[in-house]
Protein backbone atom coordinates (compact mmCIF):
# COMPACT_ATOMS: atom_id res chain seq x y z
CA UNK A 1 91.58 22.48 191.61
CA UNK A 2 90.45 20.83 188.33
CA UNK A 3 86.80 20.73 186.70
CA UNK A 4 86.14 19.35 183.77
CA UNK A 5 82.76 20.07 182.83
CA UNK A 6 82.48 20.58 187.02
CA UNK A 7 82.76 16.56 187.19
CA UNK A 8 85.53 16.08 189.35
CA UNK A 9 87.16 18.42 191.89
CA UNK A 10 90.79 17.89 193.05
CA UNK A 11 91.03 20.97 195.78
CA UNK A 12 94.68 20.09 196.00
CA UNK A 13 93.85 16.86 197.13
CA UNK A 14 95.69 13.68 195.78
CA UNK A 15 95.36 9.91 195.12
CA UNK A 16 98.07 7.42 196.49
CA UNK A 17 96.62 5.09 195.17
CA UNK A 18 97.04 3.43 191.22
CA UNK A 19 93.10 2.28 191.32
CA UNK A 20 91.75 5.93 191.87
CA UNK A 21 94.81 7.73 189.53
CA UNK A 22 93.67 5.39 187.01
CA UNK A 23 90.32 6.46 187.26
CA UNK A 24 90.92 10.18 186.99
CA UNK A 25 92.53 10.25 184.00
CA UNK A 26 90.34 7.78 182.59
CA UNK A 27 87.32 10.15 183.44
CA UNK A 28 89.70 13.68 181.88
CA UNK A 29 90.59 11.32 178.82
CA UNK A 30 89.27 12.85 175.11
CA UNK A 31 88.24 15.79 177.57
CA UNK A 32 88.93 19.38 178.39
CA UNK A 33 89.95 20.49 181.97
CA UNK A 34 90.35 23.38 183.62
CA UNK A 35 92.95 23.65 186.11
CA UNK A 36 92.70 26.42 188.52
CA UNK A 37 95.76 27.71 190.34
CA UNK A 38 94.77 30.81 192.87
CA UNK A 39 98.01 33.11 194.82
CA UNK A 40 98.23 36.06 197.18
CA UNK A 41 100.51 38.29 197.75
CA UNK A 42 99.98 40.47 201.28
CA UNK A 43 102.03 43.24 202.48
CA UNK A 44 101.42 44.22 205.91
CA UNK A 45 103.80 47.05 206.06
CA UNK A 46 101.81 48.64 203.28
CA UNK A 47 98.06 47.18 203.57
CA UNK A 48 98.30 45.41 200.33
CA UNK A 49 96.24 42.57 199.99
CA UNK A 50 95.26 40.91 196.66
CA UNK A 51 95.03 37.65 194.82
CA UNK A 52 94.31 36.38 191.66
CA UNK A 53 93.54 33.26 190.03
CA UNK A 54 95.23 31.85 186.70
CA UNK A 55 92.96 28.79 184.61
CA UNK A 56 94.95 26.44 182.14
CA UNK A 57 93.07 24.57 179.65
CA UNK A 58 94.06 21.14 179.12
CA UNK A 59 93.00 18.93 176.23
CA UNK A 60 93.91 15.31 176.92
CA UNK A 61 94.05 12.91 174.16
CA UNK A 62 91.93 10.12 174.37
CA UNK A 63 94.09 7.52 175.72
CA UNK A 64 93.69 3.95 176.03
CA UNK A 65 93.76 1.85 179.48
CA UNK A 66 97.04 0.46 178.72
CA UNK A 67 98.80 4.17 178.02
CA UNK A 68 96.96 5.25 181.16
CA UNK A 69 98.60 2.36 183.48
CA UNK A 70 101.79 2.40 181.59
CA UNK A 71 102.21 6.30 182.35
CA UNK A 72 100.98 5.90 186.03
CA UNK A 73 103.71 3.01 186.51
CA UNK A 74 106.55 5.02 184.84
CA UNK A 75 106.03 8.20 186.68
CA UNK A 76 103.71 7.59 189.72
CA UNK A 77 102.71 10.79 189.85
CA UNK A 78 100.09 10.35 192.94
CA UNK A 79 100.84 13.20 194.68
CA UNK A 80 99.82 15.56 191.54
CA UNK A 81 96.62 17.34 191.42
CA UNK A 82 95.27 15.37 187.88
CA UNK A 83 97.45 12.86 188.34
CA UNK A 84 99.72 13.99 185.77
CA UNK A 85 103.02 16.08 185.57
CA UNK A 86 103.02 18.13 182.91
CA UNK A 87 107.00 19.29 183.31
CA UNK A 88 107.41 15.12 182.85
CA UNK A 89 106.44 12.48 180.78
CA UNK A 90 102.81 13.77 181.75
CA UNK A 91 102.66 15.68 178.36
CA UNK A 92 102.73 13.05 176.66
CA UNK A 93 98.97 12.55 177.93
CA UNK A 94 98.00 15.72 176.23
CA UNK A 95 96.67 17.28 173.02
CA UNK A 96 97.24 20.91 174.19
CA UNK A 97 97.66 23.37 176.88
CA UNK A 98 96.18 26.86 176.82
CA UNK A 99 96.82 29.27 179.31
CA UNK A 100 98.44 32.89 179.05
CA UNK A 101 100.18 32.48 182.50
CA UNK A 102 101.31 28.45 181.82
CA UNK A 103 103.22 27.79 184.53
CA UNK A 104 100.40 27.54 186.82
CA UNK A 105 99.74 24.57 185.70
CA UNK A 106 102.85 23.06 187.18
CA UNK A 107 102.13 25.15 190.75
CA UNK A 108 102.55 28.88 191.44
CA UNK A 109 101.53 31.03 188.65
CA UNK A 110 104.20 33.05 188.15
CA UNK A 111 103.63 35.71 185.59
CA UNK A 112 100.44 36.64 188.40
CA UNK A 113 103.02 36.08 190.62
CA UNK A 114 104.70 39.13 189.23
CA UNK A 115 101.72 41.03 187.92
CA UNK A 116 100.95 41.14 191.72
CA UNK A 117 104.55 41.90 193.22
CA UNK A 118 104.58 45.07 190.80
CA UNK A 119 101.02 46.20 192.17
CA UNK A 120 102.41 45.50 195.94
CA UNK A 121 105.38 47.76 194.71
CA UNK A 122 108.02 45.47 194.52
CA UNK A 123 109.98 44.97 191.29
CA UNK A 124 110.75 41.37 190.76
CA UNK A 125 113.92 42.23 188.41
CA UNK A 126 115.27 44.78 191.49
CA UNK A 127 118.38 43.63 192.92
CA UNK A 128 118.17 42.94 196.95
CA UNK A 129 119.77 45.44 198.96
């Protein structure tokens, strides 16, 4: 889910299209965002149940139409949430990232990932019997 400035909302949703890919990041352009990434982890056999959410900030520079199209050409990134890949030529959009759990910005989150494996009791670095 993105929100800058609670504008635009992606929900997971994405464009196929250039026209409407081209708009997004012309409306997150020069702009913060806020991507939110949410998990659960649920184990039955215990009753655990909890989630969390991890925000990244993103600070896009302000780029012109011509970057814009040029980027959404090379990498076609239309089935992205932002219309951008960050782990790709996507950074090249940006002026910074801020996030103490950055990964969610690329999907799962995984240090919450693991923050919530230890509370279900399950030690991510434990070998698998």
């Amino acid at each position: 889910m993105i929100s800058p400035k609670a504008r635009l909302y992606s929900f997971g949703n994405t464009f196929t299209n250039l026209a409407r890919a081209v708009a997004q990041l012309q409306a997150m352009r020069g702009r913060s965002v806020v991507f939110h990434s949410a998990l659960a982890v649920v184990r039955p056999a215990t009753g655990f149940a909890q989630g969390l959410m991890a925000d990244v900030t993103v600070r896009f520079r302000d780029l012109s139409d011509a970057e814009i199209e040029r980027y959404l050409c090379l990498e076609q990134p239309f089935d992205c949430a932002g219309s951008a890949k960050v782990e790709t030529l996507g950074i090249a959009l940006l002026a910074a990232i801020d996030s103490d759990d950055p990964t969610a910005l690329e999907g799962l989150p995984l240090i919450r990932t693991c923050q919530l494996l230890r509370l279900a009791g399950i030690d991510p670095l434990r070998e698998a019997t």
